[in-house]
PDB file of N, CA and C in Angstrom:
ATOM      1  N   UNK A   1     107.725 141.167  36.772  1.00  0.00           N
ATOM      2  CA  UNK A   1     107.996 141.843  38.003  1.00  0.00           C
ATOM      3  C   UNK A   1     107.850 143.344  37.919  1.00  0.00           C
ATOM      4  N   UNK A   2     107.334 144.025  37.345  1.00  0.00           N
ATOM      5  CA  UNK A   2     107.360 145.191  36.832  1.00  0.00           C
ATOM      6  C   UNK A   2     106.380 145.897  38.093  1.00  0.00           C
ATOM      7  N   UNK A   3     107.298 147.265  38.274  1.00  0.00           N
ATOM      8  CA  UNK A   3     106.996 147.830  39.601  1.00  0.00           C
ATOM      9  C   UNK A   3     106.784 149.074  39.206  1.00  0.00           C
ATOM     10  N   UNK A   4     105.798 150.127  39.702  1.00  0.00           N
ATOM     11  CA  UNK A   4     104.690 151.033  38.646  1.00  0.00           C
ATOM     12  C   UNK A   4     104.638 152.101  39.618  1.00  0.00           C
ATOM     13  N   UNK A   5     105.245 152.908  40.104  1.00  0.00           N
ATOM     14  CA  UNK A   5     105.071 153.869  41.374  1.00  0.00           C
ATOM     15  C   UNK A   5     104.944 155.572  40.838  1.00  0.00           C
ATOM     16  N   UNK A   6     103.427 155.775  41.004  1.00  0.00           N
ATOM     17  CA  UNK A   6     102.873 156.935  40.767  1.00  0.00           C
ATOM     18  C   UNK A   6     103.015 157.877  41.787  1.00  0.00           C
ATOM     19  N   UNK A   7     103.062 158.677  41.678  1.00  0.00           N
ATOM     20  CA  UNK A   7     102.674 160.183  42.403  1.00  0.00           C
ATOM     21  C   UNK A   7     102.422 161.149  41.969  1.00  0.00           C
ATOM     22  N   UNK A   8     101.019 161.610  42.048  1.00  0.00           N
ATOM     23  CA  UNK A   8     100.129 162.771  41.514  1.00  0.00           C
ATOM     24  C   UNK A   8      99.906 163.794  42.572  1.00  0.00           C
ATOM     25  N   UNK A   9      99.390 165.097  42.224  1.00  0.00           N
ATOM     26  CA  UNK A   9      99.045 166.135  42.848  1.00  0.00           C
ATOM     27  C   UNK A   9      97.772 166.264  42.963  1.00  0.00           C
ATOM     28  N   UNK A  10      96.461 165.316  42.431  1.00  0.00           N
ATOM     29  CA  UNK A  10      94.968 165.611  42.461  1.00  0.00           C
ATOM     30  C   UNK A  10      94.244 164.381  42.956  1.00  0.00           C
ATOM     31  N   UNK A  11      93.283 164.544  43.600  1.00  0.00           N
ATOM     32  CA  UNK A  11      92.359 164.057  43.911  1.00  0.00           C
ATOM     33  C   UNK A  11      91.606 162.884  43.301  1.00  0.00           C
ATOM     34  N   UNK A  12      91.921 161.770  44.180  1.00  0.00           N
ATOM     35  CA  UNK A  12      91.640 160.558  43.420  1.00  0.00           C
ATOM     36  C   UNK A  12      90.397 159.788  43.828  1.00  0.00           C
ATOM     37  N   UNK A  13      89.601 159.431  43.439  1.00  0.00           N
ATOM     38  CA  UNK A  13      88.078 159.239  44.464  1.00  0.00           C
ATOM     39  C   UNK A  13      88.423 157.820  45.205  1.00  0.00           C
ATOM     40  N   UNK A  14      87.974 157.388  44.157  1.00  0.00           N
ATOM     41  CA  UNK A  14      88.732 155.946  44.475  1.00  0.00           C
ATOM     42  C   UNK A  14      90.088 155.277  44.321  1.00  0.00           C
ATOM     43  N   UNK A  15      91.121 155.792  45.299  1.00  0.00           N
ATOM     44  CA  UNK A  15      92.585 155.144  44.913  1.00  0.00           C
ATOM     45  C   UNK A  15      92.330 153.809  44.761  1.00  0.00           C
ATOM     46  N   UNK A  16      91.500 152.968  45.713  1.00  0.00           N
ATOM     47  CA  UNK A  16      92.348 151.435  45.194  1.00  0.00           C
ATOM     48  C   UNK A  16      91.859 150.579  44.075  1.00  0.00           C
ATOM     49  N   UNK A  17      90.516 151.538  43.368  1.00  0.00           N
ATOM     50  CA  UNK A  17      90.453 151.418  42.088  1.00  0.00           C
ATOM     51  C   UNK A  17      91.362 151.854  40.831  1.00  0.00           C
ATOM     52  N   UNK A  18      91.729 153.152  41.234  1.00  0.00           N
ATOM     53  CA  UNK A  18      92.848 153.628  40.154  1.00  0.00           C
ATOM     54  C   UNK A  18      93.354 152.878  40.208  1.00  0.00           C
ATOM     55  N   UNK A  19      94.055 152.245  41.438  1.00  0.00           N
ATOM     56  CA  UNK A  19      95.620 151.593  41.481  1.00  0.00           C
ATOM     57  C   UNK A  19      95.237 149.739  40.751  1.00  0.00           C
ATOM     58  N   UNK A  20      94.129 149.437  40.689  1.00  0.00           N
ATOM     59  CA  UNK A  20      93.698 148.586  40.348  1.00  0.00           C
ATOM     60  C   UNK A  20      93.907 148.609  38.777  1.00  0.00           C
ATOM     61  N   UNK A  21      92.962 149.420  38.095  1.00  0.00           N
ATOM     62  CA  UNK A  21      93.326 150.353  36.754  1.00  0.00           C
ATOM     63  C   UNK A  21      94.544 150.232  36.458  1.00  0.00           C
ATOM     64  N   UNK A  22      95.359 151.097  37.049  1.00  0.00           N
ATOM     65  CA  UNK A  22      97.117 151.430  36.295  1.00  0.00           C
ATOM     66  C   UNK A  22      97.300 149.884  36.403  1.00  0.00           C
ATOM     67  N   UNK A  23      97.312 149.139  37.760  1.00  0.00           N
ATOM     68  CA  UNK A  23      97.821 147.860  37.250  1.00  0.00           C
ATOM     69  C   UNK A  23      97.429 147.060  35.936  1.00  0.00           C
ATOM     70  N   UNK A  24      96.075 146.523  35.724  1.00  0.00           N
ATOM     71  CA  UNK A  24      95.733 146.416  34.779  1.00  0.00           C
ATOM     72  C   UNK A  24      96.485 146.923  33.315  1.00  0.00           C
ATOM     73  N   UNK A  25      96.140 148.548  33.322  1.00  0.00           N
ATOM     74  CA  UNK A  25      97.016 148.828  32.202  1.00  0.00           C
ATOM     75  C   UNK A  25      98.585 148.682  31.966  1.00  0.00           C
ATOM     76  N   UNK A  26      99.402 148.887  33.440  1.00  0.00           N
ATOM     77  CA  UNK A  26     100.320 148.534  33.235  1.00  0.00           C
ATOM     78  C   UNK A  26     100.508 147.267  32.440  1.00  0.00           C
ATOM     79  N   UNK A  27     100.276 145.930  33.310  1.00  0.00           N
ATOM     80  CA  UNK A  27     100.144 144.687  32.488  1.00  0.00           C
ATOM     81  C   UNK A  27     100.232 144.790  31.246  1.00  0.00           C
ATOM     82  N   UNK A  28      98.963 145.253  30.324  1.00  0.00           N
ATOM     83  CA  UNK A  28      98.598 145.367  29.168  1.00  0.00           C
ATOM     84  C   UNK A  28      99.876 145.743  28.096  1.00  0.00           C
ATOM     85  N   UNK A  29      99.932 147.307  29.144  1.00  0.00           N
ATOM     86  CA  UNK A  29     101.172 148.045  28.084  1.00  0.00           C
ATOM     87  C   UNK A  29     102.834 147.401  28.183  1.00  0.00           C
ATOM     88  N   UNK A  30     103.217 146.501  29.084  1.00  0.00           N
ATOM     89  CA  UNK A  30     104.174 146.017  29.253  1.00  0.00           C
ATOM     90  C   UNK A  30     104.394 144.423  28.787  1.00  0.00           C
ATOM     91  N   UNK A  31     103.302 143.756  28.356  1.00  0.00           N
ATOM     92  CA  UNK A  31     103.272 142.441  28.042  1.00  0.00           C
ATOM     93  C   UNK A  31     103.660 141.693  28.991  1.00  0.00           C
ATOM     94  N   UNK A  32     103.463 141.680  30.287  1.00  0.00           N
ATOM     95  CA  UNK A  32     103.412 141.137  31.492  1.00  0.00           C
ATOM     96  C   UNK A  32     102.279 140.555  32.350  1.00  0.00           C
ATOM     97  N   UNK A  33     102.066 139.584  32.795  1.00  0.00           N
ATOM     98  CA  UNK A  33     101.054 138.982  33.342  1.00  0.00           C
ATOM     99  C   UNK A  33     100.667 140.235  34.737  1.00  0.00           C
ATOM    100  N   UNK A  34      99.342 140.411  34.459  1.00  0.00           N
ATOM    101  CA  UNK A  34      99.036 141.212  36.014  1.00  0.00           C
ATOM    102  C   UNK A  34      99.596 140.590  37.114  1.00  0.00           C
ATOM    103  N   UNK A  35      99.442 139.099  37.442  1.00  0.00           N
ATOM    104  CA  UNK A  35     100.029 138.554  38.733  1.00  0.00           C
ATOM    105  C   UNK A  35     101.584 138.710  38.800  1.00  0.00           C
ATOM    106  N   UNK A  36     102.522 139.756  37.956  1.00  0.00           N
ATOM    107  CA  UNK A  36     103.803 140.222  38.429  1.00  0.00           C
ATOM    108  C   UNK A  36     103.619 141.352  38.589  1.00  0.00           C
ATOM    109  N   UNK A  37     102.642 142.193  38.417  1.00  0.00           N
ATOM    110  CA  UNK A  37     102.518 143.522  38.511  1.00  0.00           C
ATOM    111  C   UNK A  37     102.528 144.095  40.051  1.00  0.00           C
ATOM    112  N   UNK A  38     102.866 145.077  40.247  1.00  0.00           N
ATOM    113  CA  UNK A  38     103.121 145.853  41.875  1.00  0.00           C
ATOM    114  C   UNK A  38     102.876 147.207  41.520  1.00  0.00           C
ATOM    115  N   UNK A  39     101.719 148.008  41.809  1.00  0.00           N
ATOM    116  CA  UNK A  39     101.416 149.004  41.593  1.00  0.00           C
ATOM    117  C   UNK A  39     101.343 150.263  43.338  1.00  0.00           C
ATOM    118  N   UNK A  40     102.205 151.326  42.861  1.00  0.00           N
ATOM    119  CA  UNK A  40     101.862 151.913  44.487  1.00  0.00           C
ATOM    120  C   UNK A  40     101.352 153.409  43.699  1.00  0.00           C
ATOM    121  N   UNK A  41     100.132 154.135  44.507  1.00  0.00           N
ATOM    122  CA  UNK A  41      99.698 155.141  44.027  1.00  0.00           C
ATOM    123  C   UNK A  41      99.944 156.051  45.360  1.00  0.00           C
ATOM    124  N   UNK A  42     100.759 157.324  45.001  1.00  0.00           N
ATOM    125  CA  UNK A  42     100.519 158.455  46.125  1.00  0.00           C
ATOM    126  C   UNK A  42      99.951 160.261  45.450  1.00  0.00           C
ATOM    127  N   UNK A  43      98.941 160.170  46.775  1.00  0.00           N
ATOM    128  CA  UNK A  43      98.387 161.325  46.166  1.00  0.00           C
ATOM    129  C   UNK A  43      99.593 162.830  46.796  1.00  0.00           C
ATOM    130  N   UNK A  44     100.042 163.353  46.302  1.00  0.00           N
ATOM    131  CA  UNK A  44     100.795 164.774  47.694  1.00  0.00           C
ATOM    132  C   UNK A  44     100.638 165.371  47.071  1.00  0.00           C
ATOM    133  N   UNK A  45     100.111 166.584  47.950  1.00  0.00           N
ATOM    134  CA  UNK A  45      99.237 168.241  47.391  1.00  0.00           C
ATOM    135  C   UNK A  45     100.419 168.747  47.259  1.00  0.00           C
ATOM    136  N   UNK A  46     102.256 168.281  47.496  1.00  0.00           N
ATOM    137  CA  UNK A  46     102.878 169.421  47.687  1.00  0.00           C
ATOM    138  C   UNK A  46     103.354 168.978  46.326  1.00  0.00           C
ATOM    139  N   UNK A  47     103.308 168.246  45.388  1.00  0.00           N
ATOM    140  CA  UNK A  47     103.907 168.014  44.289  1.00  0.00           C
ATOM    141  C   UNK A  47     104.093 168.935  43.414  1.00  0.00           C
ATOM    142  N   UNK A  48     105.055 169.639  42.988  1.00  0.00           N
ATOM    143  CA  UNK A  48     105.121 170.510  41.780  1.00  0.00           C
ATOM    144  C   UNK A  48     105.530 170.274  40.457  1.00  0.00           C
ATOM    145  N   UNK A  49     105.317 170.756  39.584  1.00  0.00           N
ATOM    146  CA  UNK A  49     106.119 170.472  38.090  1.00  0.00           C
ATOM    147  C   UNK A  49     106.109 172.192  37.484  1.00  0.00           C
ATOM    148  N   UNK A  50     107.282 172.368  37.038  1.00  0.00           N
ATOM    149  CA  UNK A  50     107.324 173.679  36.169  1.00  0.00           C
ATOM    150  C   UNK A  50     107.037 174.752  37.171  1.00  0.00           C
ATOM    151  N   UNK A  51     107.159 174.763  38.696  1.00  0.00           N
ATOM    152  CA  UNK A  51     106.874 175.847  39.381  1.00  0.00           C
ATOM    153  C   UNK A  51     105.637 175.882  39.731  1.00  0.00           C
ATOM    154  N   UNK A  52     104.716 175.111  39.649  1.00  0.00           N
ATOM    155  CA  UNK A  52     103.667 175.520  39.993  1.00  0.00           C
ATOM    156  C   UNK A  52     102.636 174.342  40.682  1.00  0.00           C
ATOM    157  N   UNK A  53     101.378 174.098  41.361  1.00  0.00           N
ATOM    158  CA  UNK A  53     100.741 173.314  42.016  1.00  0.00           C
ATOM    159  C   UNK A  53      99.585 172.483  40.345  1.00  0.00           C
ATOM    160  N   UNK A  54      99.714 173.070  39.694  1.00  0.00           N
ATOM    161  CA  UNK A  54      99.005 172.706  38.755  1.00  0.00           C
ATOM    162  C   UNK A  54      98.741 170.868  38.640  1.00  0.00           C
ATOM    163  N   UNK A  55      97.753 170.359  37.741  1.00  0.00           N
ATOM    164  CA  UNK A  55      97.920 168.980  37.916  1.00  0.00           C
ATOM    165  C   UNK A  55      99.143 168.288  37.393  1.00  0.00           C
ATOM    166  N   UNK A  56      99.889 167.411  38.071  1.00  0.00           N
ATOM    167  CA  UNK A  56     101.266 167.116  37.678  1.00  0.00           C
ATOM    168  C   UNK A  56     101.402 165.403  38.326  1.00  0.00           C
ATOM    169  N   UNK A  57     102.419 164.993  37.569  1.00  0.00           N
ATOM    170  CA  UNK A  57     102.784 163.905  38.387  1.00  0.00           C
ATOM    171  C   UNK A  57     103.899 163.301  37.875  1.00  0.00           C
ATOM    172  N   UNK A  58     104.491 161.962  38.685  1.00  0.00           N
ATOM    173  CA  UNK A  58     106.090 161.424  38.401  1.00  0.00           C
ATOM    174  C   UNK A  58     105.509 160.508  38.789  1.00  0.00           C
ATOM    175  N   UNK A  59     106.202 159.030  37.587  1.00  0.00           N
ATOM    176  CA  UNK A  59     105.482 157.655  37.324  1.00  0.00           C
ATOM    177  C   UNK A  59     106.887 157.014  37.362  1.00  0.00           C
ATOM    178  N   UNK A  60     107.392 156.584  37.852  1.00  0.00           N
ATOM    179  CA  UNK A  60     108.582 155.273  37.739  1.00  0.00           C
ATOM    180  C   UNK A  60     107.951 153.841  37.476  1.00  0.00           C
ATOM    181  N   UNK A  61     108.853 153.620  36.355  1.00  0.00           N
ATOM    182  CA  UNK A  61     108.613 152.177  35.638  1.00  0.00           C
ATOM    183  C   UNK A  61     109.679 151.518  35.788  1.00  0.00           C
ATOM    184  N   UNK A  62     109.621 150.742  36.274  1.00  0.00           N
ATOM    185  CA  UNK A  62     110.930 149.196  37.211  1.00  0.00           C
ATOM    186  C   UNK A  62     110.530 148.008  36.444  1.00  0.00           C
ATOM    187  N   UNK A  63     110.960 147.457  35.480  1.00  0.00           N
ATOM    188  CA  UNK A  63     110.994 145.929  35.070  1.00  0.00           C
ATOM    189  C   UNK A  63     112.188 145.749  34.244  1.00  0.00           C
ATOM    190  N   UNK A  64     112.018 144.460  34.574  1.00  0.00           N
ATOM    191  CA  UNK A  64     113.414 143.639  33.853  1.00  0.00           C
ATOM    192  C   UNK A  64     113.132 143.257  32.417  1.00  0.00           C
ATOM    193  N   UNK A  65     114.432 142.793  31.545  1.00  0.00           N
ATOM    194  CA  UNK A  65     114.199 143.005  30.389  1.00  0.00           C
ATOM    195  C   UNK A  65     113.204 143.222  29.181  1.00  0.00           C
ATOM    196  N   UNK A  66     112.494 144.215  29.853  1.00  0.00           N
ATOM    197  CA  UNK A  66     111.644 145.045  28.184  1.00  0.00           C
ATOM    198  C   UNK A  66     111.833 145.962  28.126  1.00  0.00           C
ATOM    199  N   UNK A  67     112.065 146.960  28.720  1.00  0.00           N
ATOM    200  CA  UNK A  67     112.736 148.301  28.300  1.00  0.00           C
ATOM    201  C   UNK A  67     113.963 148.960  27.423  1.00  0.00           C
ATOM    202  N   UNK A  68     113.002 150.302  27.078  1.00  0.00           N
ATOM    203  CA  UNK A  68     114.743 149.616  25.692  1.00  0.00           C
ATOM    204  C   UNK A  68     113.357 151.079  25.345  1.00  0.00           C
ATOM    205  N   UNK A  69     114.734 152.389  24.415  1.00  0.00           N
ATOM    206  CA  UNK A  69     114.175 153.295  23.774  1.00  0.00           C
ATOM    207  C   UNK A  69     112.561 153.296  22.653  1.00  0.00           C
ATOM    208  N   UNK A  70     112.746 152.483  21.730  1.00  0.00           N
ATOM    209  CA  UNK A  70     111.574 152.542  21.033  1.00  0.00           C
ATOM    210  C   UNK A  70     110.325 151.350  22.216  1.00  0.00           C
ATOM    211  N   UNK A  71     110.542 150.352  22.901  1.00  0.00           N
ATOM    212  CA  UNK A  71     109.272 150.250  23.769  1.00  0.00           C
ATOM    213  C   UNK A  71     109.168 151.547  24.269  1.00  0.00           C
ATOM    214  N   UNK A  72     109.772 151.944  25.136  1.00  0.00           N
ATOM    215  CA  UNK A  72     109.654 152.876  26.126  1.00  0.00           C
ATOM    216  C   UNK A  72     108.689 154.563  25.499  1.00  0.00           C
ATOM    217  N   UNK A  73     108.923 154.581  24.380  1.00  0.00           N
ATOM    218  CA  UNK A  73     108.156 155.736  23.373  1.00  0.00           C
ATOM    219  C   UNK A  73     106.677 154.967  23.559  1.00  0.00           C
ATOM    220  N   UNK A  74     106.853 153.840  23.402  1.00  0.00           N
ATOM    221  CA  UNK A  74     104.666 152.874  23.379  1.00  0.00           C
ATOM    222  C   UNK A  74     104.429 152.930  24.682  1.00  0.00           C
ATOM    223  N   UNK A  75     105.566 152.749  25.906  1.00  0.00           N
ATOM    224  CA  UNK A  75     104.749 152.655  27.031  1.00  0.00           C
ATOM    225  C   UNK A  75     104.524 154.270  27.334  1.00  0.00           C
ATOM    226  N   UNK A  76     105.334 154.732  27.300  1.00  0.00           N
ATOM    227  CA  UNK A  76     104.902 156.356  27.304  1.00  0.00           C
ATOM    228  C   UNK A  76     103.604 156.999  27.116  1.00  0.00           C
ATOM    229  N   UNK A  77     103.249 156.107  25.743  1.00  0.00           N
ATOM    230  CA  UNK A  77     102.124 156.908  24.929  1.00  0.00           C
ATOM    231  C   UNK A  77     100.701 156.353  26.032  1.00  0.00           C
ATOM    232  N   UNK A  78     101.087 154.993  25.994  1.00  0.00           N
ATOM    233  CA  UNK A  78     100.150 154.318  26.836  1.00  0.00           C
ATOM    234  C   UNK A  78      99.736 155.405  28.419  1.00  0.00           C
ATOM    235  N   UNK A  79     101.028 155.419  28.413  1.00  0.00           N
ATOM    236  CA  UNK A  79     100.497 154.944  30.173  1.00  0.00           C
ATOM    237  C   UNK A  79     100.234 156.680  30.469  1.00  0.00           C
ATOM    238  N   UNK A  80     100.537 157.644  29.617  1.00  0.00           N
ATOM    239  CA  UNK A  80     100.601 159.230  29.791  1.00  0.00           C
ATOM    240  C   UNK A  80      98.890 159.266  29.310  1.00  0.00           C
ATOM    241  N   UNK A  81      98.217 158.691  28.296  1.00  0.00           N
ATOM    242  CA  UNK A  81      96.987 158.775  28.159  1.00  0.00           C
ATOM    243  C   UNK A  81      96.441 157.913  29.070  1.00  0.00           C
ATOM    244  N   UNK A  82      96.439 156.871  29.692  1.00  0.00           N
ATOM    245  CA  UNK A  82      95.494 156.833  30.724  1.00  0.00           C
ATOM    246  C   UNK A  82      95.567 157.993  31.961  1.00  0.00           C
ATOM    247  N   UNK A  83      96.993 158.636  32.364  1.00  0.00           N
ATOM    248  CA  UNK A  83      96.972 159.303  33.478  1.00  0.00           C
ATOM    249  C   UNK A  83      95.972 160.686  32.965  1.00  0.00           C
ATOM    250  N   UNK A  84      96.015 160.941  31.544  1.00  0.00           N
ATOM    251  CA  UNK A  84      94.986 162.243  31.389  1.00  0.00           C
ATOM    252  C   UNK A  84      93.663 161.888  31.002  1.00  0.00           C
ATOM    253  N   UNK A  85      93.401 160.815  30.880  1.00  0.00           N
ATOM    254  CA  UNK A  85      91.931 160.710  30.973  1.00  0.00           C
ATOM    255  C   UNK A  85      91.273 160.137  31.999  1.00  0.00           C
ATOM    256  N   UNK A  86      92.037 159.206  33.049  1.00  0.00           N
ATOM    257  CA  UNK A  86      91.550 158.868  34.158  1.00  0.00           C
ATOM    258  C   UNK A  86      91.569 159.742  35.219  1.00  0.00           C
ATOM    259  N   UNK A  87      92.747 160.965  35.155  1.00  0.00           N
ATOM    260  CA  UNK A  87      92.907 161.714  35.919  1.00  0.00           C
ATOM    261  C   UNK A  87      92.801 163.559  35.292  1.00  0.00           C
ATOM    262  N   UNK A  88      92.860 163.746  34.049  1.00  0.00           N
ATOM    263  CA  UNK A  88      93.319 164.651  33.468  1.00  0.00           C
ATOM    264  C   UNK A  88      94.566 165.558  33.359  1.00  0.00           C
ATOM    265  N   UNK A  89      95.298 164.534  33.923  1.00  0.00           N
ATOM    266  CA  UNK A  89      96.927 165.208  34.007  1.00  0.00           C
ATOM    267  C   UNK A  89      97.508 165.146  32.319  1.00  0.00           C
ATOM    268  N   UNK A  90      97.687 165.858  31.744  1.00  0.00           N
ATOM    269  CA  UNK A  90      98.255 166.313  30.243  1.00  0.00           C
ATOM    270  C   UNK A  90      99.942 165.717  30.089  1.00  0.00           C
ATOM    271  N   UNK A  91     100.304 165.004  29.736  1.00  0.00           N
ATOM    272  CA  UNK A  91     101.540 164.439  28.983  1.00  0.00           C
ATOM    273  C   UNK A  91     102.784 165.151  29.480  1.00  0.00           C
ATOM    274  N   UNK A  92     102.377 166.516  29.130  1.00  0.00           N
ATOM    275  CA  UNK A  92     103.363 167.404  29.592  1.00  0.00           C
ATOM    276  C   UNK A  92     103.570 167.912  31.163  1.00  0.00           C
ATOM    277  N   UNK A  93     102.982 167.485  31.916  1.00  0.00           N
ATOM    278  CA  UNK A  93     102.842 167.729  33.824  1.00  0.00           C
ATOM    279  C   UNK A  93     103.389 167.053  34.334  1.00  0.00           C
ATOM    280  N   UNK A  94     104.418 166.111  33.696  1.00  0.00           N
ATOM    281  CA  UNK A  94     105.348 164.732  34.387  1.00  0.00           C
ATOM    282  C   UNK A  94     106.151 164.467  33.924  1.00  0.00           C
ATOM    283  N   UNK A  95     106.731 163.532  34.429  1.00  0.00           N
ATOM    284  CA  UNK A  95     107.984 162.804  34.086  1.00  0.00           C
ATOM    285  C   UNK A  95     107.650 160.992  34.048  1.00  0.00           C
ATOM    286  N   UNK A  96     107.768 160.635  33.046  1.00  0.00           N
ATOM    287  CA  UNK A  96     108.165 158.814  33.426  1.00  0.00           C
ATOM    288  C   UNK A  96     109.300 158.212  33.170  1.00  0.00           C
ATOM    289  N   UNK A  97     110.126 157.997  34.330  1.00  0.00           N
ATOM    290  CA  UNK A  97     111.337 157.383  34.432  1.00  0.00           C
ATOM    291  C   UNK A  97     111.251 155.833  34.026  1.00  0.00           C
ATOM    292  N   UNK A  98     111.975 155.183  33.268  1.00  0.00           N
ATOM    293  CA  UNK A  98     111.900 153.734  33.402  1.00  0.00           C
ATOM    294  C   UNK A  98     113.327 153.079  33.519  1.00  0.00           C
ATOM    295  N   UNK A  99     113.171 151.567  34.045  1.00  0.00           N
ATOM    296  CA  UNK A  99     114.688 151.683  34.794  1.00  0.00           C
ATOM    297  C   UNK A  99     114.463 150.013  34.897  1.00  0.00           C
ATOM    298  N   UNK A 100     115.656 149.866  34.043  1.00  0.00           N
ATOM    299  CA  UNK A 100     115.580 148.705  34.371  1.00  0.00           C
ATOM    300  C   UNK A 100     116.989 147.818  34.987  1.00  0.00           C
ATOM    301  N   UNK A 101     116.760 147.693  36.685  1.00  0.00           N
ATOM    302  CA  UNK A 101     117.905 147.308  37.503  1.00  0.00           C
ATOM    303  C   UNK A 101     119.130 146.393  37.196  1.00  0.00           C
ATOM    304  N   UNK A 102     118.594 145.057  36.022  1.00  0.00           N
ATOM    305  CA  UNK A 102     119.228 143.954  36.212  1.00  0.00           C
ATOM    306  C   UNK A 102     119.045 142.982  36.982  1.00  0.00           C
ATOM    307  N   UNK A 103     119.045 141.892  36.432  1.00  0.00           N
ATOM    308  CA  UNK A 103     118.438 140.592  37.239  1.00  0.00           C
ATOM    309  C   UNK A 103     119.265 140.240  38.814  1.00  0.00           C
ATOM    310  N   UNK A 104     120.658 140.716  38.944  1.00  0.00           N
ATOM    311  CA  UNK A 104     121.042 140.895  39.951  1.00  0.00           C
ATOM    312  C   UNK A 104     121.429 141.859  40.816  1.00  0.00           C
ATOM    313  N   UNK A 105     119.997 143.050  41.081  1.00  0.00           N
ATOM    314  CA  UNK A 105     120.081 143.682  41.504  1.00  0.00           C
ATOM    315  C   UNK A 105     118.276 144.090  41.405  1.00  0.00           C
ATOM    316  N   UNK A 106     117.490 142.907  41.582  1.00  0.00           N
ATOM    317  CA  UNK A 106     116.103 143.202  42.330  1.00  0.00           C
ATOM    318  C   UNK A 106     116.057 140.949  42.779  1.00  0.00           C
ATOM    319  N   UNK A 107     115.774 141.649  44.203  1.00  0.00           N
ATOM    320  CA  UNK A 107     115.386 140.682  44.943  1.00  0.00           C
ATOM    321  C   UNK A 107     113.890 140.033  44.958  1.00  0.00           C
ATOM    322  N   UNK A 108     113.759 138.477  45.126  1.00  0.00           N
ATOM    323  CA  UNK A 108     112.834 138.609  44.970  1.00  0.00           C
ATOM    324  C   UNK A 108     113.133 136.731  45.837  1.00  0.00           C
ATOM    325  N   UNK A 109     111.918 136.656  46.706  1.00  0.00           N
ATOM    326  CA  UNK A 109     111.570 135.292  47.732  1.00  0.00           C
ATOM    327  C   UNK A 109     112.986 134.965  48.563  1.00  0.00           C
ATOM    328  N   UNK A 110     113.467 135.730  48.905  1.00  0.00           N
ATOM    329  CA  UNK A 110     115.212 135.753  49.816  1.00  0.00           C
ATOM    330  C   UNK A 110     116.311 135.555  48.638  1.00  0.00           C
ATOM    331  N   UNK A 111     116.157 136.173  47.349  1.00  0.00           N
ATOM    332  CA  UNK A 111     117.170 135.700  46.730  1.00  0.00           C
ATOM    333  C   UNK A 111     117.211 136.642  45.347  1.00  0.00           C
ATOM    334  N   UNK A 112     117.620 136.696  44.125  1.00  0.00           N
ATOM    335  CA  UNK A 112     117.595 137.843  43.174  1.00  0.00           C
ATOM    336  C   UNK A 112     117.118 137.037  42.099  1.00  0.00           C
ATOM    337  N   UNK A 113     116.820 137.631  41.091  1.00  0.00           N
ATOM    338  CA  UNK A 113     116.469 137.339  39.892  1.00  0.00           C
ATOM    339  C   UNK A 113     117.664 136.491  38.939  1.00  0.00           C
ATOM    340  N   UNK A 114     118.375 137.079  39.318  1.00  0.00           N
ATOM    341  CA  UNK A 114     119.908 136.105  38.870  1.00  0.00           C
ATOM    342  C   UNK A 114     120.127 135.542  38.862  1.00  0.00           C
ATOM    343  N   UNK A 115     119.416 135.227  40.106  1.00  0.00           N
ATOM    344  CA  UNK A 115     119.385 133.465  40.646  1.00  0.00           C
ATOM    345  C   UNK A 115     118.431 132.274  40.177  1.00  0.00           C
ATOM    346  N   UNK A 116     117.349 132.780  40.637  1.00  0.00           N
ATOM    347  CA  UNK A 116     115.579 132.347  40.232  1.00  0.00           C
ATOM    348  C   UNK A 116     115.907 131.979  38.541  1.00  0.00           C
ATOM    349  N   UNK A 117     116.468 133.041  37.687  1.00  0.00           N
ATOM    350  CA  UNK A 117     116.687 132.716  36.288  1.00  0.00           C
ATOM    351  C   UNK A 117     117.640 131.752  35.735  1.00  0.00           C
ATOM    352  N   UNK A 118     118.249 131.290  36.601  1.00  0.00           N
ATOM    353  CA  UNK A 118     119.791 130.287  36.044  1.00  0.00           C
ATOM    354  C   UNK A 118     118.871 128.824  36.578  1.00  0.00           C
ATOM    355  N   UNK A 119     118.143 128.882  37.301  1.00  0.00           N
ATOM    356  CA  UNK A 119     117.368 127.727  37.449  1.00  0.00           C
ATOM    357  C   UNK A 119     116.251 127.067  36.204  1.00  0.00           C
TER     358      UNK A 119
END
């Protein structure tokens, strides 16, 4: 179920290829089947980091149990080098939050994960 929500400050030619891309890599770097993956890409010129318009961006990472300090250093590495070579945003122009809610507290087909899992 892992939920992937970008927001960059530059110019993306083809978003629903990128967003195609990050999904993909997401998958990859998370050991998750693409068909749980949910990827949202936003471009906003007003985005700042460090004071300034420079290229920047903020990536939130949402999935249930794989997160945990030493993954979170691999998905980092991962997912900060695709954003600078697909986009050239540098490691240091962002933030990636990762967060992982708890099975009863992300919904999912009228009902939570809490649930879906005791079955």
């Amino acid at each position: 179920m892992p939920y992937l929500e970008l927001m960059v400050n530059v110019d993306i030619k083809d978003e629903k290829a990128f967003a195609l891309e990050l999904s993909k890599v997401g998958a990859e770097a998370l050991g998750k089947p693409e068909a749980y993956i949910t990827v949202s890409v936003t471009v906003n010129q007003t985005l700042t980091f460090a004071g300034t318009f420079d290229p920047a961006f903020s990536l939130s990472v949402v999935s249930l149990d794989n997160l945990g300090p030493e993954q979170n250093e691999k998905y980092s590495a991962i997912l900060s080098k695709f954003l600078d070579d697909k986009l050239g945003i540098p490691s240091d122009r962002g933030y990636i939050c990762f967060q992982d809610p708890g099975r009863g507290y992300l919904g999912y087909k009228g009902t939570t994960f809490a649930t879906i899992f005791k079955s």
